[in-house]
C-alpha atoms as a PDB file:
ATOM      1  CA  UNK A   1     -32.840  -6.098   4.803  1.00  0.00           C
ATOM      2  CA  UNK A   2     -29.602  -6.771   6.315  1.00  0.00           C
ATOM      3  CA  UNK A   3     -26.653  -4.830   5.903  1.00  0.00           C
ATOM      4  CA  UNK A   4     -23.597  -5.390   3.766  1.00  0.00           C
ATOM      5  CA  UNK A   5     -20.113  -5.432   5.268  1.00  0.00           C
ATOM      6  CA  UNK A   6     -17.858  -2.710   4.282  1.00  0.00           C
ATOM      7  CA  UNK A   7     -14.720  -3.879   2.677  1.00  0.00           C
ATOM      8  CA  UNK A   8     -11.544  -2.412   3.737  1.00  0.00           C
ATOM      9  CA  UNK A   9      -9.268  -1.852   1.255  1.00  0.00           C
ATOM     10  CA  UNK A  10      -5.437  -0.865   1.973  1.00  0.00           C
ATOM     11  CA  UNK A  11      -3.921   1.785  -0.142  1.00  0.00           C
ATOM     12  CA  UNK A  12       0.130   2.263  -0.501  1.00  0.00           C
ATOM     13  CA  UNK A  13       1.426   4.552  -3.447  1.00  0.00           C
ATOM     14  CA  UNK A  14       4.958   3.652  -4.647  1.00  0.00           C
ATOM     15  CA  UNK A  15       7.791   5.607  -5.926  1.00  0.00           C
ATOM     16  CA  UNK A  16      10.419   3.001  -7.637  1.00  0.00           C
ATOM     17  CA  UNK A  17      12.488   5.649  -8.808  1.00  0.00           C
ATOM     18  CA  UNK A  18      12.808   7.417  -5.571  1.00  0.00           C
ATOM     19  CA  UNK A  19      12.294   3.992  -3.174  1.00  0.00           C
ATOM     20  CA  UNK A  20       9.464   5.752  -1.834  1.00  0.00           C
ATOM     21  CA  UNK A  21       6.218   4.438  -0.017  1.00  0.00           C
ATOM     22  CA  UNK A  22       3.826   6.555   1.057  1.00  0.00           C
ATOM     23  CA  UNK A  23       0.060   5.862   2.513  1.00  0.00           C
ATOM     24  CA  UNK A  24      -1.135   8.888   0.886  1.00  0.00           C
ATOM     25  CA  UNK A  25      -1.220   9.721  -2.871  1.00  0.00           C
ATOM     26  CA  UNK A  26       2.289  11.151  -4.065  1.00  0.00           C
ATOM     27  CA  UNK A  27       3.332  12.355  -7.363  1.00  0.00           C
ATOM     28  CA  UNK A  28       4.946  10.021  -9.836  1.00  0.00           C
ATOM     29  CA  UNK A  29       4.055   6.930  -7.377  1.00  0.00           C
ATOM     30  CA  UNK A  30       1.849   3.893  -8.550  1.00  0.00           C
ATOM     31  CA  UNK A  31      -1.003   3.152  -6.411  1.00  0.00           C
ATOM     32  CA  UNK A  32      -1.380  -0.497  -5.087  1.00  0.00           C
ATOM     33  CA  UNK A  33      -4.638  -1.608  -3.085  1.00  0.00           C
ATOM     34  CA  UNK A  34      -4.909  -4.422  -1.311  1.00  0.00           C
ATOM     35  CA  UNK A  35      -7.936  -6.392   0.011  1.00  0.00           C
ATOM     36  CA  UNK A  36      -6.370  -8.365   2.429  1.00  0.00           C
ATOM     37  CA  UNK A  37      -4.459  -7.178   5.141  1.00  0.00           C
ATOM     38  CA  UNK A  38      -2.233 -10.318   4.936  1.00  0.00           C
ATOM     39  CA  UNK A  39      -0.953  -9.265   1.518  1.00  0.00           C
ATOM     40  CA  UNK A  40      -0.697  -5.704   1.992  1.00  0.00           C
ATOM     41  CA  UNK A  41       2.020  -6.493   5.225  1.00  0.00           C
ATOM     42  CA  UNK A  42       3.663  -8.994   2.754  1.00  0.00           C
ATOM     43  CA  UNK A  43       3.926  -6.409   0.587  1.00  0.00           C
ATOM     44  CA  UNK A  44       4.723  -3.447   3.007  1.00  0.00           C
ATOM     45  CA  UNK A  45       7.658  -6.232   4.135  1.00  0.00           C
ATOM     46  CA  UNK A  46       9.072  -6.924   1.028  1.00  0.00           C
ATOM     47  CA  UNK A  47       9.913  -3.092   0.195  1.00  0.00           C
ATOM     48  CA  UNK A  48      10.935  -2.544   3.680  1.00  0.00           C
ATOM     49  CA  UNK A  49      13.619  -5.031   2.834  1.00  0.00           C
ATOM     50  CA  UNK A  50      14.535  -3.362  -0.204  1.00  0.00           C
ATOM     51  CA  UNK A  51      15.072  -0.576   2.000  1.00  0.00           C
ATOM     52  CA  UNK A  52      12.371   1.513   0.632  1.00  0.00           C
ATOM     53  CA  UNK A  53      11.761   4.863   2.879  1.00  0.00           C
ATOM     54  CA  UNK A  54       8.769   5.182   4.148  1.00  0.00           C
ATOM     55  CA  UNK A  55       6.096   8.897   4.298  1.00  0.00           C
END
């Protein structure tokens, strides 16, 4: 039987109120997951130039 692929899935947690990203899970934040890695650096680029901060 062959063997399935693992899917990787990217995980950011966001704090809007704070302009916080993190890439572990933080208080008040809203997890995101991504299952493409394109999407997840579109993402990760869009709040960098928002000037989010970064944990």
């Amino acid at each position: 039987m062959p063997r399935r692929k693992k899917q990787t899935i990217w995980r950011i947690w966001v704090d809007t109120q704070q302009q916080i990203i993190s890439f572990h899970e933080i208080p008040n934040a809203r997890l995101l997951e991504f299952f493409n890695y394109e999407l997840f650096q579109s993402c990760i680029d869009r709040y960098t130039a928002q000037r989010y901060r970064y944990q």
